[in-house]
C-alpha atoms as a PDB file:
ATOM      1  CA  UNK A   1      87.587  75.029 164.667  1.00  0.00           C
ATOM      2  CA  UNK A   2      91.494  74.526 164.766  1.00  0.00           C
ATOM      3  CA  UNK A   3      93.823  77.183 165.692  1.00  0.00           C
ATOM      4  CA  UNK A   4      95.407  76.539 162.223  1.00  0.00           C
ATOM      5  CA  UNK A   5      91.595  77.111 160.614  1.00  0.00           C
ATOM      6  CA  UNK A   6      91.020  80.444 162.687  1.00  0.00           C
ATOM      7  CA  UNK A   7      94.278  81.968 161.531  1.00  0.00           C
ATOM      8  CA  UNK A   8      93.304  81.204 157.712  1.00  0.00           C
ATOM      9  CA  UNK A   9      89.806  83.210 157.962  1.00  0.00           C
ATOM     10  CA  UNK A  10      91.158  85.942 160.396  1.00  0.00           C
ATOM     11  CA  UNK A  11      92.459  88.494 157.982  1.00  0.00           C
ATOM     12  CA  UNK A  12      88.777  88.006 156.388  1.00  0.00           C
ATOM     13  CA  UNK A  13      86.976  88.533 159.615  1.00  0.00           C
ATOM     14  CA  UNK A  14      88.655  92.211 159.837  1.00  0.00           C
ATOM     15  CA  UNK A  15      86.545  93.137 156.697  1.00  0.00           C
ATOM     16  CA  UNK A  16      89.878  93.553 154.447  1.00  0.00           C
ATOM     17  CA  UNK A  17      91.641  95.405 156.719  1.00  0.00           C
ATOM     18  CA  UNK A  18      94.624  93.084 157.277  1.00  0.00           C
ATOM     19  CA  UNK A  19      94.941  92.589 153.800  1.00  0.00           C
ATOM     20  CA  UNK A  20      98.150  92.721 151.779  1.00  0.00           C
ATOM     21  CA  UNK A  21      98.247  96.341 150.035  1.00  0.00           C
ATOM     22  CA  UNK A  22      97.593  95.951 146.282  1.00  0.00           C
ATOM     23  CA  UNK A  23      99.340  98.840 143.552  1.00  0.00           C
ATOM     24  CA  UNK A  24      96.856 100.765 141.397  1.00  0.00           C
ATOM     25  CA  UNK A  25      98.461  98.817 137.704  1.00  0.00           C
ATOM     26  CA  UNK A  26      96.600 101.233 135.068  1.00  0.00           C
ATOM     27  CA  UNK A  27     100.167 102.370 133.928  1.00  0.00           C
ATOM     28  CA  UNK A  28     100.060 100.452 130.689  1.00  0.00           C
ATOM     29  CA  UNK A  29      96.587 101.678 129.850  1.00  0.00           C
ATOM     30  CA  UNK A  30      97.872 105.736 130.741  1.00  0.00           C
ATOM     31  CA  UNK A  31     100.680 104.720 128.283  1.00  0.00           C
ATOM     32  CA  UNK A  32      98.493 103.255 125.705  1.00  0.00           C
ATOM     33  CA  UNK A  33      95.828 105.869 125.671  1.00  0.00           C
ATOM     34  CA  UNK A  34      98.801 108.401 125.271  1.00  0.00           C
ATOM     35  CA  UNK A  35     100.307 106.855 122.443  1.00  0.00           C
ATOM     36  CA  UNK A  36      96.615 106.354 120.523  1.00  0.00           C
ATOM     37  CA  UNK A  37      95.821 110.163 120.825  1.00  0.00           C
ATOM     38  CA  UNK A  38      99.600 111.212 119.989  1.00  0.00           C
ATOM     39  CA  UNK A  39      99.565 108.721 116.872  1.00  0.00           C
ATOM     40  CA  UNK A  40      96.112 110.136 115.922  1.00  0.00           C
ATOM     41  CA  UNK A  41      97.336 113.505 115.946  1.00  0.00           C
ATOM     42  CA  UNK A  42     100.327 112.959 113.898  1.00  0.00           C
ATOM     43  CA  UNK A  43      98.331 111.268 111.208  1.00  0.00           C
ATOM     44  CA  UNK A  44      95.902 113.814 111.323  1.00  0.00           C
ATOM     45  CA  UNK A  45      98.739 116.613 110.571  1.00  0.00           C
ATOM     46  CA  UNK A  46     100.442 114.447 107.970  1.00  0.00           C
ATOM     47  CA  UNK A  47      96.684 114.173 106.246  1.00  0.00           C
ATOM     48  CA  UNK A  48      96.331 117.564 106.792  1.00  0.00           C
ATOM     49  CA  UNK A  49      99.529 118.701 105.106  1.00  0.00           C
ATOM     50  CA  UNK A  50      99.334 116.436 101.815  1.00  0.00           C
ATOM     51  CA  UNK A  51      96.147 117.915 101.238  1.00  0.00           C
ATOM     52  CA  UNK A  52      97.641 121.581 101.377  1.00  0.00           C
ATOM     53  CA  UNK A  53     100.236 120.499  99.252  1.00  0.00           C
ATOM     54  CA  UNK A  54      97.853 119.439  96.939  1.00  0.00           C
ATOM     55  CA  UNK A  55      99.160 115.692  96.904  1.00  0.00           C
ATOM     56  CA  UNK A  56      95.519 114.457  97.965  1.00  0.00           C
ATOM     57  CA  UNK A  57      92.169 115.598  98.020  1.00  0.00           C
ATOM     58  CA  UNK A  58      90.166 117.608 100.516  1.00  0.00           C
ATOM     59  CA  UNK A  59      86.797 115.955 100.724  1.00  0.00           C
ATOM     60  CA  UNK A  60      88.059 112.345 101.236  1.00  0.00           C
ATOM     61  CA  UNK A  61      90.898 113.034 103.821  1.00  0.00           C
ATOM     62  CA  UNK A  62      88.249 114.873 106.109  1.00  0.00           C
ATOM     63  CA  UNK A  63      86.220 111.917 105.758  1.00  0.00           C
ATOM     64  CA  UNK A  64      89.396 109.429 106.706  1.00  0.00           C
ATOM     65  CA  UNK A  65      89.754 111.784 109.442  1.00  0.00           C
ATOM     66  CA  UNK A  66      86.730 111.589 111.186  1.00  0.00           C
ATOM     67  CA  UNK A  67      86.558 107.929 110.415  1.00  0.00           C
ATOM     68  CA  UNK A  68      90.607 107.755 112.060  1.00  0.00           C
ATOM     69  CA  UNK A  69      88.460 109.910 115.463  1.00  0.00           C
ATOM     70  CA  UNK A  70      85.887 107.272 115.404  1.00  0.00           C
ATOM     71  CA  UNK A  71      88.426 104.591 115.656  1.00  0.00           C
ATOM     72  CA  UNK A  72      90.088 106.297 118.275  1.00  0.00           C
ATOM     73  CA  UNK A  73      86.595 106.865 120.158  1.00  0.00           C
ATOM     74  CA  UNK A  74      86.756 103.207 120.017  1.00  0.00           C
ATOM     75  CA  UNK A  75      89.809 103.072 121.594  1.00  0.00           C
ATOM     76  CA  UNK A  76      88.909 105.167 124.230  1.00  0.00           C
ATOM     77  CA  UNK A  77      85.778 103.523 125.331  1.00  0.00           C
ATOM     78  CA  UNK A  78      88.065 100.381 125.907  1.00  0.00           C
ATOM     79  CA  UNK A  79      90.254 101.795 127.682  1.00  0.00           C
ATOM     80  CA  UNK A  80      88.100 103.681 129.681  1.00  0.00           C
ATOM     81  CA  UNK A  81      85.890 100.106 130.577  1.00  0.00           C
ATOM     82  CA  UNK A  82      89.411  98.957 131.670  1.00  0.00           C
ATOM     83  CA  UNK A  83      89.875 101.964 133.979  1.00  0.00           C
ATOM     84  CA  UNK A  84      86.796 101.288 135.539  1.00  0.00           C
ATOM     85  CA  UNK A  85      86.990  97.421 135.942  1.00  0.00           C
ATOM     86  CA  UNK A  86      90.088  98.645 138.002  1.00  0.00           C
ATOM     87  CA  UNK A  87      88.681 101.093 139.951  1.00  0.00           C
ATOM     88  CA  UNK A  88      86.033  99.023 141.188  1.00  0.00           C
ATOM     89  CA  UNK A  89      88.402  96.844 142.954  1.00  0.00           C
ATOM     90  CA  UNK A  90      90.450  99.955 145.058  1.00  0.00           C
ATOM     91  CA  UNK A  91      86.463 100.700 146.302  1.00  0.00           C
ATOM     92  CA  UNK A  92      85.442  97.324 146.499  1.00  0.00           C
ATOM     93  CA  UNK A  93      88.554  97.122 149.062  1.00  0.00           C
ATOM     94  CA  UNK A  94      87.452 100.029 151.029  1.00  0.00           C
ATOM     95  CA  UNK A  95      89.411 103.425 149.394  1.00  0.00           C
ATOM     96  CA  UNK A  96      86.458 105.153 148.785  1.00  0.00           C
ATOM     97  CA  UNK A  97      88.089 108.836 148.082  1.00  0.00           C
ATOM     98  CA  UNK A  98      90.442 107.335 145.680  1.00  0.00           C
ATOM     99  CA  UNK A  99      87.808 105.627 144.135  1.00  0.00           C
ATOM    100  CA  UNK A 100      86.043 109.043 143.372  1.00  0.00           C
ATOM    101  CA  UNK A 101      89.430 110.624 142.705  1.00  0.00           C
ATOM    102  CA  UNK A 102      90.622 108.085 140.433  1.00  0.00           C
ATOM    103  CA  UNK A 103      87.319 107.475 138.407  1.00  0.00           C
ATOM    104  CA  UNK A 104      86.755 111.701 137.670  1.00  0.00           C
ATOM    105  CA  UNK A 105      90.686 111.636 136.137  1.00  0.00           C
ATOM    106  CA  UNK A 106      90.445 109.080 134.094  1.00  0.00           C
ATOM    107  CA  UNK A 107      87.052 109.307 133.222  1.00  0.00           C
ATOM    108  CA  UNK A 108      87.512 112.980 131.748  1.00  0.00           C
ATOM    109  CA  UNK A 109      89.558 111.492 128.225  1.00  0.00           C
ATOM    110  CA  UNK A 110      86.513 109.818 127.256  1.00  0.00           C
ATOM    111  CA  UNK A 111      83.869 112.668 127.708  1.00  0.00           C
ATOM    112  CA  UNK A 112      86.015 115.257 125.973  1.00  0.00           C
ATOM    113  CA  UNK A 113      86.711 112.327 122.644  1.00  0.00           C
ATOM    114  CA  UNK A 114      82.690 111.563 122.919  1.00  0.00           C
ATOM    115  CA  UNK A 115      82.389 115.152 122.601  1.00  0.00           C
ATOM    116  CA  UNK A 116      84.677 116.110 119.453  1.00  0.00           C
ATOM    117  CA  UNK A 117      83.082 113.328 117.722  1.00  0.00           C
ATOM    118  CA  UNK A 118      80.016 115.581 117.132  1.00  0.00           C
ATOM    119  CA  UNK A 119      81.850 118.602 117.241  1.00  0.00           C
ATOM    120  CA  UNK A 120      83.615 117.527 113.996  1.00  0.00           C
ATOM    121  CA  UNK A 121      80.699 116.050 112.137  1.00  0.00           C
ATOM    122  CA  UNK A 122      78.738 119.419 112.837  1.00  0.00           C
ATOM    123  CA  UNK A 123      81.563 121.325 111.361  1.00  0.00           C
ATOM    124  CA  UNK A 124      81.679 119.215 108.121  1.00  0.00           C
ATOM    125  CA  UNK A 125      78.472 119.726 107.765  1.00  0.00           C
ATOM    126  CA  UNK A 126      78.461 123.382 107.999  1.00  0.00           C
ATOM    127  CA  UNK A 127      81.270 123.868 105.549  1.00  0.00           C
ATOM    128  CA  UNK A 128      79.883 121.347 103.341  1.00  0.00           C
ATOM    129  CA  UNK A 129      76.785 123.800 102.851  1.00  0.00           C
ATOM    130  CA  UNK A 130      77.197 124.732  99.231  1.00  0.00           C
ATOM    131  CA  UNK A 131      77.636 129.392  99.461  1.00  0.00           C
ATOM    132  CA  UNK A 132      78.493 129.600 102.891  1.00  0.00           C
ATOM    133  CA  UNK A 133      82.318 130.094 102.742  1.00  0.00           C
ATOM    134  CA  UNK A 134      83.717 133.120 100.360  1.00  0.00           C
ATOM    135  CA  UNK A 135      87.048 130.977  99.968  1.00  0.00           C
ATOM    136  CA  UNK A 136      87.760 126.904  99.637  1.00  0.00           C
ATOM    137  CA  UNK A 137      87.387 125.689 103.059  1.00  0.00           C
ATOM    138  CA  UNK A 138      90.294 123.611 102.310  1.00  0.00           C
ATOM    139  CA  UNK A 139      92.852 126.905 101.705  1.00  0.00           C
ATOM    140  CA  UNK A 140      95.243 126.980 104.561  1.00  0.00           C
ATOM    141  CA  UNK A 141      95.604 130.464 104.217  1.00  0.00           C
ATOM    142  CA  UNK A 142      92.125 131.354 105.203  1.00  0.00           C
ATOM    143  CA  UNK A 143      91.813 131.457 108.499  1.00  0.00           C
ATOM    144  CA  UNK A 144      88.076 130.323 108.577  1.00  0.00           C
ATOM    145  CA  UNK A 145      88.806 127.258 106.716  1.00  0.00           C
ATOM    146  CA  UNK A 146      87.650 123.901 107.545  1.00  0.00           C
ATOM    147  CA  UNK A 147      91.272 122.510 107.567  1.00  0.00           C
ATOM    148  CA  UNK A 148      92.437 125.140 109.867  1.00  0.00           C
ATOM    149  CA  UNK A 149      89.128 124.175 112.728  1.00  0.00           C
ATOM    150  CA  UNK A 150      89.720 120.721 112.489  1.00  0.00           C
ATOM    151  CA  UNK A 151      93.160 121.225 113.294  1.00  0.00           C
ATOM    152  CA  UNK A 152      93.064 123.314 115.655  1.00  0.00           C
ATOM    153  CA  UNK A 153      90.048 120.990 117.355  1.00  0.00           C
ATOM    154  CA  UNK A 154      92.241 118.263 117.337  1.00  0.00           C
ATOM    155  CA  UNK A 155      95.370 119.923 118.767  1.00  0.00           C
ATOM    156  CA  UNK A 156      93.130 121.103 121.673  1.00  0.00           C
ATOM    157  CA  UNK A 157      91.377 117.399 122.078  1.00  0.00           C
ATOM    158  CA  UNK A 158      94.890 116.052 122.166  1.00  0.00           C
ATOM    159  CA  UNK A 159      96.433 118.645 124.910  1.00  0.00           C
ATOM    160  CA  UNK A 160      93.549 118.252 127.320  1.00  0.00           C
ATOM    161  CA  UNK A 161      93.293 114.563 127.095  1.00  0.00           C
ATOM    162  CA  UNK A 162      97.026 114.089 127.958  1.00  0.00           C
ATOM    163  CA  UNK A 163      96.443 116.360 130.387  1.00  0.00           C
ATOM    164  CA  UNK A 164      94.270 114.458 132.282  1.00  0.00           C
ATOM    165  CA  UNK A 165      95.742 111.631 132.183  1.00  0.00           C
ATOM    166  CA  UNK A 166      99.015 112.955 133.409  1.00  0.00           C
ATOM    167  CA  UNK A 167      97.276 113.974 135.811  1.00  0.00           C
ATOM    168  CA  UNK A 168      95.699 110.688 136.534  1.00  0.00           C
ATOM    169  CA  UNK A 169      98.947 109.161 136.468  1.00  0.00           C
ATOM    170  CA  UNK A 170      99.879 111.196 138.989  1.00  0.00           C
ATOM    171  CA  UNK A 171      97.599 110.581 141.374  1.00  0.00           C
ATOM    172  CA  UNK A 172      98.426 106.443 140.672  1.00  0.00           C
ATOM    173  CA  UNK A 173     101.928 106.870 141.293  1.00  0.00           C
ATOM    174  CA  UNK A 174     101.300 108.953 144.695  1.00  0.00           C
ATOM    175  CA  UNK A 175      98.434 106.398 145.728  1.00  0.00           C
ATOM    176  CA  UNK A 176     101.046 103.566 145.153  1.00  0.00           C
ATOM    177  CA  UNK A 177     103.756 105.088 146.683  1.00  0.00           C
ATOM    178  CA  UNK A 178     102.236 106.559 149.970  1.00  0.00           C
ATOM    179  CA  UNK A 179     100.040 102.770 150.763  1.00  0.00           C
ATOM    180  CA  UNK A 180      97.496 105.074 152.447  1.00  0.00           C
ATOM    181  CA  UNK A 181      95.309 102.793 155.327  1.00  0.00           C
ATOM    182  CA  UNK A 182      91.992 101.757 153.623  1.00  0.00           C
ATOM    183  CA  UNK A 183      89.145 104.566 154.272  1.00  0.00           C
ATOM    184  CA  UNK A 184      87.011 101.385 155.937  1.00  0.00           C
ATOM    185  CA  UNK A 185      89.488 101.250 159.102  1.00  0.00           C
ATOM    186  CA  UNK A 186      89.007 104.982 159.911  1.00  0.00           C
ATOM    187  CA  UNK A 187      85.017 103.786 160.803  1.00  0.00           C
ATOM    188  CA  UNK A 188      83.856 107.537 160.821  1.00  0.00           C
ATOM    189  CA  UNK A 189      82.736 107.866 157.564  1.00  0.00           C
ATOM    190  CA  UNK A 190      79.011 107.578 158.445  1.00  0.00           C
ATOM    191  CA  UNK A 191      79.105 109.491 161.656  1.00  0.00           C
ATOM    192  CA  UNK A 192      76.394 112.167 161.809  1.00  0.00           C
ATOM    193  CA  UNK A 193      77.885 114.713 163.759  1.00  0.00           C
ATOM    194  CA  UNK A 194      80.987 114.698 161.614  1.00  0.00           C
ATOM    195  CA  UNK A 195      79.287 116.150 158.537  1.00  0.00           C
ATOM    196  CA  UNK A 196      76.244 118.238 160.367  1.00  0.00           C
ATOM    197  CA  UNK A 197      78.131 121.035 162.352  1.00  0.00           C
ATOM    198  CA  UNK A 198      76.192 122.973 164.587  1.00  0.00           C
ATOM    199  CA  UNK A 199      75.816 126.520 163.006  1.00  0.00           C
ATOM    200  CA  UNK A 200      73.136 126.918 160.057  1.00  0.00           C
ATOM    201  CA  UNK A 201      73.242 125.502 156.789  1.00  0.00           C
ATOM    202  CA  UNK A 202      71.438 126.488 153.825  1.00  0.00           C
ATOM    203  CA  UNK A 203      68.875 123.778 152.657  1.00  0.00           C
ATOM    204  CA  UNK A 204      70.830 123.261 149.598  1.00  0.00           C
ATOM    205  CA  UNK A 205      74.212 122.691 151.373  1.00  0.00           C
ATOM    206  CA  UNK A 206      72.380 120.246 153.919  1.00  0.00           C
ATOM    207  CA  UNK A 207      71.114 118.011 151.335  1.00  0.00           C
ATOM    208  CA  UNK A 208      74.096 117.517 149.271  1.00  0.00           C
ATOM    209  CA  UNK A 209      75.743 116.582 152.753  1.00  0.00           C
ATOM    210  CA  UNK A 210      73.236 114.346 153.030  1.00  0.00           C
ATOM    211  CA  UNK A 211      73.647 112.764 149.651  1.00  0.00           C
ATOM    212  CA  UNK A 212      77.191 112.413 150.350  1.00  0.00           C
ATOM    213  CA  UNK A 213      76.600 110.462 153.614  1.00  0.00           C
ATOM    214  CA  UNK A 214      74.170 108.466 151.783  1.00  0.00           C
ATOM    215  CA  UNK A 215      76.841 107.478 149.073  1.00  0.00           C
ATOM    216  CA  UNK A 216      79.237 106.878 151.572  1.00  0.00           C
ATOM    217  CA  UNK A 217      77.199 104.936 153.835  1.00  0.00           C
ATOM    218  CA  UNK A 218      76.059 102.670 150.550  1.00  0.00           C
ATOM    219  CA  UNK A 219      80.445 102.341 149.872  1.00  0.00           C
ATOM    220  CA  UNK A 220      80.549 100.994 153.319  1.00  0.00           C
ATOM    221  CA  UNK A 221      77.826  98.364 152.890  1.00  0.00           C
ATOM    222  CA  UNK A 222      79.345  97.243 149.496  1.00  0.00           C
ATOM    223  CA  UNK A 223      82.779  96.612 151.395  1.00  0.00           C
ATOM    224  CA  UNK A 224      81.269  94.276 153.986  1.00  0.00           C
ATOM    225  CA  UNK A 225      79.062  92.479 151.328  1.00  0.00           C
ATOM    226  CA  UNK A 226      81.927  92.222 149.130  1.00  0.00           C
ATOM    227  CA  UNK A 227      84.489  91.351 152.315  1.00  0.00           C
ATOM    228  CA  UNK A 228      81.642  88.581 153.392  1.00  0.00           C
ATOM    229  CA  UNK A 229      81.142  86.979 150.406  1.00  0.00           C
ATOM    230  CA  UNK A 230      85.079  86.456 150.804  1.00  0.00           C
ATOM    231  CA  UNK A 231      84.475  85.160 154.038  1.00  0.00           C
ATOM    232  CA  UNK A 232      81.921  82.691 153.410  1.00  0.00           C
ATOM    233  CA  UNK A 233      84.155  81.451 150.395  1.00  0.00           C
ATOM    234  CA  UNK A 234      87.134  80.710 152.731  1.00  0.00           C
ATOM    235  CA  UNK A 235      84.897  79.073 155.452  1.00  0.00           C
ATOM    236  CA  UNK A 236      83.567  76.764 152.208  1.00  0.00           C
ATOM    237  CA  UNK A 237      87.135  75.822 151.506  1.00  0.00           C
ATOM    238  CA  UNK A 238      87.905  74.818 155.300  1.00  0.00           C
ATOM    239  CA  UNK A 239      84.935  72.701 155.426  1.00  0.00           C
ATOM    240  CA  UNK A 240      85.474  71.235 152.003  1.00  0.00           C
ATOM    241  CA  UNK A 241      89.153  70.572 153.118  1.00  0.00           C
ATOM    242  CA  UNK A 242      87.733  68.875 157.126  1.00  0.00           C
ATOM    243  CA  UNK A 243      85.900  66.901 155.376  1.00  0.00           C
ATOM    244  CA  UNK A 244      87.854  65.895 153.078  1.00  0.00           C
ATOM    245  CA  UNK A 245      90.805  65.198 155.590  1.00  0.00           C
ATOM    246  CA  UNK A 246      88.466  63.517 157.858  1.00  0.00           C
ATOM    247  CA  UNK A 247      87.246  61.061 154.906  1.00  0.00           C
END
């Protein structure tokens, strides 16, 4: 093989770790899932209020509202299968930590709106049990009132979720910012005597350092399958483009 050949598959025979550093771009799907859960809430309110006002009925808007959550469920799934897609490619290329920091952040939206979907329905159906509220569960000055949980559900949905994912963002911006060295080039991560110290563990604490090895070990076999199959694609192209020279 040419000198001009070796330098093309060298960054691939370092397993990745020569590559060009690559930003973490889940900004426009922070912003996006932001501006879903703050429109949702507004609507909700301006529902909410009509009905209270007596400008629309009770029954139907709780219905539009639950079927305005489901939508936004939907919204969050997609976005969420978007995080992920993105993710994947920050461990494929070695940051393992990130990987696990990244996935529990922006993971958390999704399990608290899968959650509330439930939550709500269960509610409905409680208060729609003819006898078992004293006062219309659509009065907004009883406290008990249907109105006044749902509200007070969704304000609570809506704070945590852009909590997290200011958080999340956070944690982007800082990864992006810093360019920390790949976890791969540290090649400790699988070391034995790094995570078994030598005074007594309980059984418990040994095996989940065990499991976490084991995890790790399995993130550093996916980087060199995933960092090989990128190496037998460039040595393809050089001998597709020998022999085609040569012919």
């Amino acid at each position: 093989m040419d000198l001009d050949s070796a330098n093309l598959i060298e960054p691939s025979l370092d397993f990745g770790t020569c590559q060009p550093f690559e930003p973490l771009n889940t900004a426009w799907i922070t912003t996006l899932h932001i501006f879903f859960t703050i429109a949702m809430e507004v609507v909700s309110i301006f529902l909410g209020f009509e009905v209270y006002n007596k400008t629309l009925s009770c029954d139907p808007v709780l219905f539009i509202i639950l079927f305005i959550h489901s939508a936004y469920w939907l919204v969050s799934w997609m976005t969420n299968f978007f995080f992920k897609r993105i993710h994947l490619r920050t461990k494929r290329d070695g940051y393992f930590e990130f990987f696990q920091v990244a996935d529990k952040y922006a993971s958390k939206p999704h399990k608290i709106i899968s959650l509330w979907n439930p939550v709500y329905m269960v509610f409905i159906g409680i208060y729609g049990v003819e006898g078992i509220s004293p006062r219309p569960y659509c009065d907004k000055y009883f406290p008990l009132s249907l109105f006044n949980f749902v509200f007070i559900l969704l304000t609570l949905e809506c704070v945590l979720v852009i909590y997290y994912l200011s958080i999340y963002s956070l944690k982007v911006k800082d990864f992006n910012r810093r360019r920390p060295p790949r976890d791969i080039e540290y090649n400790c991560s699988w070391r034995l005597n790094e995570h078994f110290p030598t005074s007594e563990l309980g059984l418990r604490e040994r095996w989940e350092l065990v499991e976490n090895l084991l995890e790790k070990q399995a993130d550093v076999i996916m980087h060199f399958l995933h960092s090989n199959k990128k190496l037998n694609q460039r040595i393809l192209e050089l001998t597709n483009q020998k022999e085609t020279n040569t012919a």
